[in-house]
PDB file of N, CA and C in Angstrom:
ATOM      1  N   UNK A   1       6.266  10.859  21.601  1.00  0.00           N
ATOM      2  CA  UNK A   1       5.999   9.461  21.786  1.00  0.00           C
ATOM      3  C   UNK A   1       4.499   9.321  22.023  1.00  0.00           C
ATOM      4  N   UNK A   2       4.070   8.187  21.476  1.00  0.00           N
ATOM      5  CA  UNK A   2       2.276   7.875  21.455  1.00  0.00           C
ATOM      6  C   UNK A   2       2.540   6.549  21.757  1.00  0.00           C
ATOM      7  N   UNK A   3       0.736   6.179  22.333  1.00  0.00           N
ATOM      8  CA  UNK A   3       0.358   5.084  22.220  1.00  0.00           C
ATOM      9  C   UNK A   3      -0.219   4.403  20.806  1.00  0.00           C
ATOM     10  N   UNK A   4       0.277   3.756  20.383  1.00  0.00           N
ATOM     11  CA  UNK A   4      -0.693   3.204  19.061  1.00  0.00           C
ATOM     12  C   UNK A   4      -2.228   2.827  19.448  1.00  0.00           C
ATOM     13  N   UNK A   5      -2.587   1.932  20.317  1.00  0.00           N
ATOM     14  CA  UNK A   5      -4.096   1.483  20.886  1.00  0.00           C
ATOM     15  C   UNK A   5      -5.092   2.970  20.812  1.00  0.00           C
ATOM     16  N   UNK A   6      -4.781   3.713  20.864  1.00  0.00           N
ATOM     17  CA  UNK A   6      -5.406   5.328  21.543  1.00  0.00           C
ATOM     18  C   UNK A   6      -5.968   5.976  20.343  1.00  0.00           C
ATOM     19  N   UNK A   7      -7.290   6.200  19.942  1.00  0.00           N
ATOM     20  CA  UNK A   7      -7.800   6.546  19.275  1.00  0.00           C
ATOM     21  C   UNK A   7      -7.153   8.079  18.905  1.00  0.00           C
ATOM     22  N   UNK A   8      -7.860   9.174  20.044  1.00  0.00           N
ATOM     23  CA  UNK A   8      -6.734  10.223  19.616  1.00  0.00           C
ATOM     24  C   UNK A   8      -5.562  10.327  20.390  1.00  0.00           C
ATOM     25  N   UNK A   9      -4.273  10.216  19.943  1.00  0.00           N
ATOM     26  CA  UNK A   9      -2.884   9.952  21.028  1.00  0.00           C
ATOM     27  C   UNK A   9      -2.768  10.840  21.090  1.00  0.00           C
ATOM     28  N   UNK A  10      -2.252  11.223  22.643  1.00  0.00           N
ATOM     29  CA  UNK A  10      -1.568  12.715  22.958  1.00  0.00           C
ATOM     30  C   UNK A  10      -0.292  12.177  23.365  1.00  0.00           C
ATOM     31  N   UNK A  11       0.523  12.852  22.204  1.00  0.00           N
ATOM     32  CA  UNK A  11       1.792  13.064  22.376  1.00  0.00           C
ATOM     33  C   UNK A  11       2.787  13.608  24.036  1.00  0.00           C
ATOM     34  N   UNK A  12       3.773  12.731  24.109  1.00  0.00           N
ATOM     35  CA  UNK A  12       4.514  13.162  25.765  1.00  0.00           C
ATOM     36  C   UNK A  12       6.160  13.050  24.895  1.00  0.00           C
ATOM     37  N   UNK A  13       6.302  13.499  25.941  1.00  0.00           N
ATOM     38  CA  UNK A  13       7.888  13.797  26.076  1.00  0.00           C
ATOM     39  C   UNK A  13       8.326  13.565  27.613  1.00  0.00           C
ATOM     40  N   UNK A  14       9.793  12.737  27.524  1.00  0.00           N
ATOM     41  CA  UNK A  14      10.296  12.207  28.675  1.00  0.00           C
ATOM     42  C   UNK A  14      12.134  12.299  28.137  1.00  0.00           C
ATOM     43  N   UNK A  15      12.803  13.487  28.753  1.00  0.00           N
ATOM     44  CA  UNK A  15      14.577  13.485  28.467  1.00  0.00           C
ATOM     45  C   UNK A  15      14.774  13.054  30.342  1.00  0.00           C
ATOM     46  N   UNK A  16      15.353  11.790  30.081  1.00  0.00           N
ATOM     47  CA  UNK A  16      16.459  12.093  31.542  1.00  0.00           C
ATOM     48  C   UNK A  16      17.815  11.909  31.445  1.00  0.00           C
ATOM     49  N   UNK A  17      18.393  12.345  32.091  1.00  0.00           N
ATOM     50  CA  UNK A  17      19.947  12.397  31.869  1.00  0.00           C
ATOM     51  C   UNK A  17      20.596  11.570  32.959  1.00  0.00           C
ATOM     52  N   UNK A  18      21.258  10.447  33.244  1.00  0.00           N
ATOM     53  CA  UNK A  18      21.369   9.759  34.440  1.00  0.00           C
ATOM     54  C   UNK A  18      22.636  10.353  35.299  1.00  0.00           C
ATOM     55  N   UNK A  19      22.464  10.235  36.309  1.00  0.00           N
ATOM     56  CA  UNK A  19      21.421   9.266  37.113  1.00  0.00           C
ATOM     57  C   UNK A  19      20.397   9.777  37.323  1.00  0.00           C
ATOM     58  N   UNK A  20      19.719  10.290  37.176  1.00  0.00           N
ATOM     59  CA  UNK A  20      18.392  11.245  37.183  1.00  0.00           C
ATOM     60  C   UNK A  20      17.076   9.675  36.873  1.00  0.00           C
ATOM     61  N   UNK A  21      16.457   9.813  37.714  1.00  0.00           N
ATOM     62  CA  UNK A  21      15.303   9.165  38.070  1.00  0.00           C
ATOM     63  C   UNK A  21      13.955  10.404  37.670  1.00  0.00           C
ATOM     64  N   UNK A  22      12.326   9.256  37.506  1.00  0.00           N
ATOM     65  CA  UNK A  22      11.700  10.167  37.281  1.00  0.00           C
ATOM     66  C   UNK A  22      10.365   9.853  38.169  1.00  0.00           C
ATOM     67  N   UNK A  23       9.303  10.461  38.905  1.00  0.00           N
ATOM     68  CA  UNK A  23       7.945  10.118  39.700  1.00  0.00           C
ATOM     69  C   UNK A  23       6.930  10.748  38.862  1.00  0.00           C
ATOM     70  N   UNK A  24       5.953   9.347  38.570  1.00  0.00           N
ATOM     71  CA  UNK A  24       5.020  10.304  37.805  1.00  0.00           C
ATOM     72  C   UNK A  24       3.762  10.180  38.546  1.00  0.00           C
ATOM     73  N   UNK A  25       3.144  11.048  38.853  1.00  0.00           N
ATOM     74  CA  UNK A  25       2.451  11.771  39.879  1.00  0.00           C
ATOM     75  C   UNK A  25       0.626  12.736  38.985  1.00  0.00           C
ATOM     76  N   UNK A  26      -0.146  12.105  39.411  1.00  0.00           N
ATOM     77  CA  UNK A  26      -0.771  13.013  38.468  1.00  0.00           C
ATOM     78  C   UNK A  26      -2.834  12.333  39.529  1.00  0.00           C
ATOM     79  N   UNK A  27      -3.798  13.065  39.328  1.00  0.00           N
ATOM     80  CA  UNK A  27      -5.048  12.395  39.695  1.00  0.00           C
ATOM     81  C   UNK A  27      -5.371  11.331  38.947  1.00  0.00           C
ATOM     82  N   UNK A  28      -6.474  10.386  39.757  1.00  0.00           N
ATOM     83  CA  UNK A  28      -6.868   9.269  39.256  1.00  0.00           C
ATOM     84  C   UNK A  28      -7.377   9.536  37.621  1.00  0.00           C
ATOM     85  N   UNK A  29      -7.366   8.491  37.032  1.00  0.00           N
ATOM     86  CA  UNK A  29      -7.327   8.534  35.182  1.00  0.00           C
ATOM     87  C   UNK A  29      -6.837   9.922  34.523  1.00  0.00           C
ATOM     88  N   UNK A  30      -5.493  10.419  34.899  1.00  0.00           N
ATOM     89  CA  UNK A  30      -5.057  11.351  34.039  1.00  0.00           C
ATOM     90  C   UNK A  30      -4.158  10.539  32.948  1.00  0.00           C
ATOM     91  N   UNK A  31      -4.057   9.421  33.070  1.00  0.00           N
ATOM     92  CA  UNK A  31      -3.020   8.622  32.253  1.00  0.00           C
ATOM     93  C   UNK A  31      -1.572   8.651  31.957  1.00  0.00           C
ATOM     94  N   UNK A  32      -1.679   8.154  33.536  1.00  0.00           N
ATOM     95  CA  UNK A  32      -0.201   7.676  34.594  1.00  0.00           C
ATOM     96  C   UNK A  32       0.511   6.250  33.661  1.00  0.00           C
ATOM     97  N   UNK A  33      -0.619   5.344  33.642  1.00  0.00           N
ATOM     98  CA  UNK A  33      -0.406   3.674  33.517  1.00  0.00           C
ATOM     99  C   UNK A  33      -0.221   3.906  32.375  1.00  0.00           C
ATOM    100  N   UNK A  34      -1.522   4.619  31.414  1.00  0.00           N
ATOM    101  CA  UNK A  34      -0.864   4.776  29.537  1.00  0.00           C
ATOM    102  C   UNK A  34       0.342   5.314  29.519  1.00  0.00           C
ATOM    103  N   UNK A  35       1.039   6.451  29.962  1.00  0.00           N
ATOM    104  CA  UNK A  35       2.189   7.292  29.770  1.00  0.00           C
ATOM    105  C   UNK A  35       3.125   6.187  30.047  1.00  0.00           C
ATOM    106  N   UNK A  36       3.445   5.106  31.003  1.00  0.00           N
ATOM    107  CA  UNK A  36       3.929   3.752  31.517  1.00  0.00           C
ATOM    108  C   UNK A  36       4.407   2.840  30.714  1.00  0.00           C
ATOM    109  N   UNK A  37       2.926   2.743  29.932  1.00  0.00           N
ATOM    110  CA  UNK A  37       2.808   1.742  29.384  1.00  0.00           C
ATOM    111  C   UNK A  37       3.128   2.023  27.709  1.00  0.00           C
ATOM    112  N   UNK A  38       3.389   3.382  27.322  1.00  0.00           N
ATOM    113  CA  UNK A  38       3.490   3.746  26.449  1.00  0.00           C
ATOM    114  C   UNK A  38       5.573   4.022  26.087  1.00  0.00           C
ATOM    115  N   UNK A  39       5.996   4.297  27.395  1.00  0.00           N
ATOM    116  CA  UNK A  39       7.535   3.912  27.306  1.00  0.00           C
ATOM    117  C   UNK A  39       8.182   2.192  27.756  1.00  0.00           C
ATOM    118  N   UNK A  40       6.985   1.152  27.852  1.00  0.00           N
ATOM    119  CA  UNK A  40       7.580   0.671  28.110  1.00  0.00           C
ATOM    120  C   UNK A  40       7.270  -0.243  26.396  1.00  0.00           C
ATOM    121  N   UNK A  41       6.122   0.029  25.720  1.00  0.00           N
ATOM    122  CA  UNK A  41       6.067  -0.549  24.483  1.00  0.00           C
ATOM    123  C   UNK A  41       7.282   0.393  23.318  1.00  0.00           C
ATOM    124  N   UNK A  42       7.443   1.517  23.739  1.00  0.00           N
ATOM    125  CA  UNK A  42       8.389   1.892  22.404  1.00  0.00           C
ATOM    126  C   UNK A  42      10.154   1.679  23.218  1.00  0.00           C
ATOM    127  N   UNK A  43      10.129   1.043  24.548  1.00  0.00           N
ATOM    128  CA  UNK A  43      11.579   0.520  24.811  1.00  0.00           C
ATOM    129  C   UNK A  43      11.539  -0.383  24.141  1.00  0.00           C
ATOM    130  N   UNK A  44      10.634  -1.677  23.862  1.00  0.00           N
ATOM    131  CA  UNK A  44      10.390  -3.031  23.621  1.00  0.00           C
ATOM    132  C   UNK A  44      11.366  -2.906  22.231  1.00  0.00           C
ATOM    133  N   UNK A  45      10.130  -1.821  21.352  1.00  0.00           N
ATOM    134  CA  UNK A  45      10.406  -1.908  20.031  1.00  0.00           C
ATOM    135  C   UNK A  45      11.745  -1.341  19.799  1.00  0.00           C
ATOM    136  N   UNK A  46      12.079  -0.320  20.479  1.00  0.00           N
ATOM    137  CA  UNK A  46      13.653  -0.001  19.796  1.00  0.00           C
ATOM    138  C   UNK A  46      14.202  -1.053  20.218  1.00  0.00           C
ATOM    139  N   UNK A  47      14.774  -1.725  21.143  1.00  0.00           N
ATOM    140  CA  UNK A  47      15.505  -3.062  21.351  1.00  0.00           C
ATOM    141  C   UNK A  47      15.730  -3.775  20.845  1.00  0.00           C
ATOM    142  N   UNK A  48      14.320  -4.389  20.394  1.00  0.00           N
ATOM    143  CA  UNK A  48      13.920  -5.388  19.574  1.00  0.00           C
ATOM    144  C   UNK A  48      14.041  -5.742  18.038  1.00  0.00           C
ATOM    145  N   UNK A  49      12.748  -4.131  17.879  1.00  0.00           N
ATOM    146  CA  UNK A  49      13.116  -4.133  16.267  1.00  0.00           C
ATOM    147  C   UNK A  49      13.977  -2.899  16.051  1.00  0.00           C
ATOM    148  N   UNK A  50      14.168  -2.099  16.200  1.00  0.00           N
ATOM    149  CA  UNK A  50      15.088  -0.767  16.089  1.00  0.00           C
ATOM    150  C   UNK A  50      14.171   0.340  15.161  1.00  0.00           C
ATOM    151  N   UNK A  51      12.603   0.361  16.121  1.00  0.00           N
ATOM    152  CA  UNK A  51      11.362   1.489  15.686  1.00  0.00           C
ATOM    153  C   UNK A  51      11.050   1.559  16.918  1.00  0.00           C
ATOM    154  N   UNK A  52      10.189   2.624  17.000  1.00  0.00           N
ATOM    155  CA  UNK A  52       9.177   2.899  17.578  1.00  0.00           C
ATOM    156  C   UNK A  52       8.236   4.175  17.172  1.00  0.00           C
ATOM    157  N   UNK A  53       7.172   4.053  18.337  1.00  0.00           N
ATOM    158  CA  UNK A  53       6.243   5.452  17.642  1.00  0.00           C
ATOM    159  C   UNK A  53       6.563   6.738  18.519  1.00  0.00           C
ATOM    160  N   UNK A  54       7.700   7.220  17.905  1.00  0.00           N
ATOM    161  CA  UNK A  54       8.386   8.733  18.107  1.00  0.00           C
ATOM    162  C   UNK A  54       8.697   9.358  17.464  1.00  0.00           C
ATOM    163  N   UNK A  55       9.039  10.484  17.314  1.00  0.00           N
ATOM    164  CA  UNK A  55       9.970  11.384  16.692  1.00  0.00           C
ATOM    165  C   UNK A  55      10.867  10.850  16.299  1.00  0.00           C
ATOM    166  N   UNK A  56      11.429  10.839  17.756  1.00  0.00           N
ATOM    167  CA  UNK A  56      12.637  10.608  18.131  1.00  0.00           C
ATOM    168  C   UNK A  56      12.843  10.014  19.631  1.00  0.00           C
ATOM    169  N   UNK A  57      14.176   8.734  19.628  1.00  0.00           N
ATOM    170  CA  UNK A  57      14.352   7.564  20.888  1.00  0.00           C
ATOM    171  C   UNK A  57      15.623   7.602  20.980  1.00  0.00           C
ATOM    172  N   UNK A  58      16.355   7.679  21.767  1.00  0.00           N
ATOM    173  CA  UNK A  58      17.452   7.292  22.078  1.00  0.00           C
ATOM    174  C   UNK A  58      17.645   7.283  23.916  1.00  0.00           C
ATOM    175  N   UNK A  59      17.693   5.746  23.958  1.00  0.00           N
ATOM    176  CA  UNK A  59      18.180   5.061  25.305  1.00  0.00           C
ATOM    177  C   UNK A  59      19.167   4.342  25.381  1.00  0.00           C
ATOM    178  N   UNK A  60      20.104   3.765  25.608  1.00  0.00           N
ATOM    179  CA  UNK A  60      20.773   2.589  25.854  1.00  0.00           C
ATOM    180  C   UNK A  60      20.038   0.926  26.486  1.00  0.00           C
ATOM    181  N   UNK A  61      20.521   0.117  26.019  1.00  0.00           N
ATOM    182  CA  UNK A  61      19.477  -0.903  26.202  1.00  0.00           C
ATOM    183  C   UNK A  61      19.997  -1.259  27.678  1.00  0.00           C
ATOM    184  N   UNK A  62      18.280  -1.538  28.328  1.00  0.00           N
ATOM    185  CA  UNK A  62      17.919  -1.865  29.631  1.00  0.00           C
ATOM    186  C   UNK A  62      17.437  -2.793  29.927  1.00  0.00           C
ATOM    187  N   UNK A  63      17.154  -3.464  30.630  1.00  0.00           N
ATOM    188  CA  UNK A  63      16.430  -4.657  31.184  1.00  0.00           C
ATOM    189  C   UNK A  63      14.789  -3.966  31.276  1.00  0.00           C
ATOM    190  N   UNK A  64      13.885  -4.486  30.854  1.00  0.00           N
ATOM    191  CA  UNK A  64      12.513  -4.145  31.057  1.00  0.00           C
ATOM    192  C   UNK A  64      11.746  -4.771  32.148  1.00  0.00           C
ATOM    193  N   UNK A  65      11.288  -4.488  33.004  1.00  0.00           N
ATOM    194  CA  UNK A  65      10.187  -5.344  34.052  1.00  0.00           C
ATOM    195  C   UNK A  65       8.701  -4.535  33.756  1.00  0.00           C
ATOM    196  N   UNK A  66       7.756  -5.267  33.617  1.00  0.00           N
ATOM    197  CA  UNK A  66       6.282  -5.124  34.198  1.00  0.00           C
ATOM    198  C   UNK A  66       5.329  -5.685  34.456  1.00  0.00           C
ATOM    199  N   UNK A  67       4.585  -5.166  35.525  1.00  0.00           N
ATOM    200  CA  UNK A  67       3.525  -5.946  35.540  1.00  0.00           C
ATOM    201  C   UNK A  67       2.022  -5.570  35.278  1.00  0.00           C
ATOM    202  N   UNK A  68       1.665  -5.959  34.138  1.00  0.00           N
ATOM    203  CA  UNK A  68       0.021  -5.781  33.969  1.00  0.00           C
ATOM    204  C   UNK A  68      -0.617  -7.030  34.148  1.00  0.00           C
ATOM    205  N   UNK A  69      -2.203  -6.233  35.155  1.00  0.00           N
ATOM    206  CA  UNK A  69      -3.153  -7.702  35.705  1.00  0.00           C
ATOM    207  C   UNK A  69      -3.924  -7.836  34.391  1.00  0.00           C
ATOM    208  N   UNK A  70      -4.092  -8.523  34.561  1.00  0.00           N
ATOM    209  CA  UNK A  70      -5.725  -9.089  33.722  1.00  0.00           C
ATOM    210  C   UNK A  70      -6.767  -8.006  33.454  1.00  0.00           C
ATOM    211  N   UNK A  71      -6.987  -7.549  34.906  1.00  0.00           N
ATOM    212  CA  UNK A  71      -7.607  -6.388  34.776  1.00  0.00           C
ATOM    213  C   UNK A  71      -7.245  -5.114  33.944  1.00  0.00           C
ATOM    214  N   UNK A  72      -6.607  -4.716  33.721  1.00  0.00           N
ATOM    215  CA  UNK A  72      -6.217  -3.722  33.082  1.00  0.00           C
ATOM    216  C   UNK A  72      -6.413  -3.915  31.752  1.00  0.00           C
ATOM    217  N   UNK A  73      -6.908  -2.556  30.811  1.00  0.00           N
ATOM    218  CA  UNK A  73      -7.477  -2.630  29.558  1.00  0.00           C
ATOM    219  C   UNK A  73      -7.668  -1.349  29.124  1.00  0.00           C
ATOM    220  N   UNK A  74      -6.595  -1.400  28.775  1.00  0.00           N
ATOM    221  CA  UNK A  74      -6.497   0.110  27.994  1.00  0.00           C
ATOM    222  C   UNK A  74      -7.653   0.829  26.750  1.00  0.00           C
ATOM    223  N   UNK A  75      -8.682  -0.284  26.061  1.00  0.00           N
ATOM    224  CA  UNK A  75      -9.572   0.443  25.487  1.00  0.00           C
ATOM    225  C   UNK A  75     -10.697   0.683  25.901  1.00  0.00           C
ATOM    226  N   UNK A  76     -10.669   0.088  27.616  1.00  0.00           N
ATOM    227  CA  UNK A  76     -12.081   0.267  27.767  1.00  0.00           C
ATOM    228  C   UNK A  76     -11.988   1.030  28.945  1.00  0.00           C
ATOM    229  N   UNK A  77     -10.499   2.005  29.400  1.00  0.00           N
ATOM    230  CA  UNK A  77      -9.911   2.420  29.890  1.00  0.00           C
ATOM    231  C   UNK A  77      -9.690   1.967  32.034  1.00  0.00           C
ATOM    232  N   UNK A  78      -9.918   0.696  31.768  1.00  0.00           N
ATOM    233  CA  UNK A  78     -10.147   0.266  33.220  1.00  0.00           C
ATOM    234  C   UNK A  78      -8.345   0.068  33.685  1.00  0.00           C
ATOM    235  N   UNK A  79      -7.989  -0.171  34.760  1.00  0.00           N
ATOM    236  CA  UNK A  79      -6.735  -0.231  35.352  1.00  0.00           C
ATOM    237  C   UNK A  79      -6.628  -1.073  36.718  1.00  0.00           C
ATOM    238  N   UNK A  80      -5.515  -1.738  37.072  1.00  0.00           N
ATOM    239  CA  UNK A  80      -5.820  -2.323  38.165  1.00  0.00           C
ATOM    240  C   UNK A  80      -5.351  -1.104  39.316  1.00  0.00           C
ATOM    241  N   UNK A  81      -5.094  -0.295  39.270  1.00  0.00           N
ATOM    242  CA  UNK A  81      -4.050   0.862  39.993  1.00  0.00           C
ATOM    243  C   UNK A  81      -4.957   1.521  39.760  1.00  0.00           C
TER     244      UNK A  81
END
């Protein structure tokens, strides 16, 4: 799974098996909020349109919540967090 915005994307991987929860944990700008923000744009799209930018997706459909400020700007890599 990638970000599309991301000049060079580094590929992640995320399997959970429920009820299994996940904490993502890492130093300031290791790209916590992109990795975030990057499952919460390819939930959108499988839902929505039935794509995304993966391999491979398979979730069951969920309710989505988030919140991004104003501040936050993924190409100029600023964050409100």
């Amino acid at each position: 799974m990638r970000h599309r915005l991301l000049d060079a994307p580094f590929p992640n991987s995320l399997a959970l098996m429920p009820p299994a929860g996940v904490l993502v944990t890492g130093s300031n700008m290791s790209g916590k909020s992109t990795f975030l923000r990057t499952l919460g744009v390819n939930a959108v799209l499988a839902q929505t349109l039935n794509t995304g930018l993966a391999s491979a997706y398979e979730a069951p459909v969920f309710t989505i919540r988030s919140v991004i400020g104003r501040g936050d700007d993924l190409v100029s890599g600023t964050s409100y967090y």
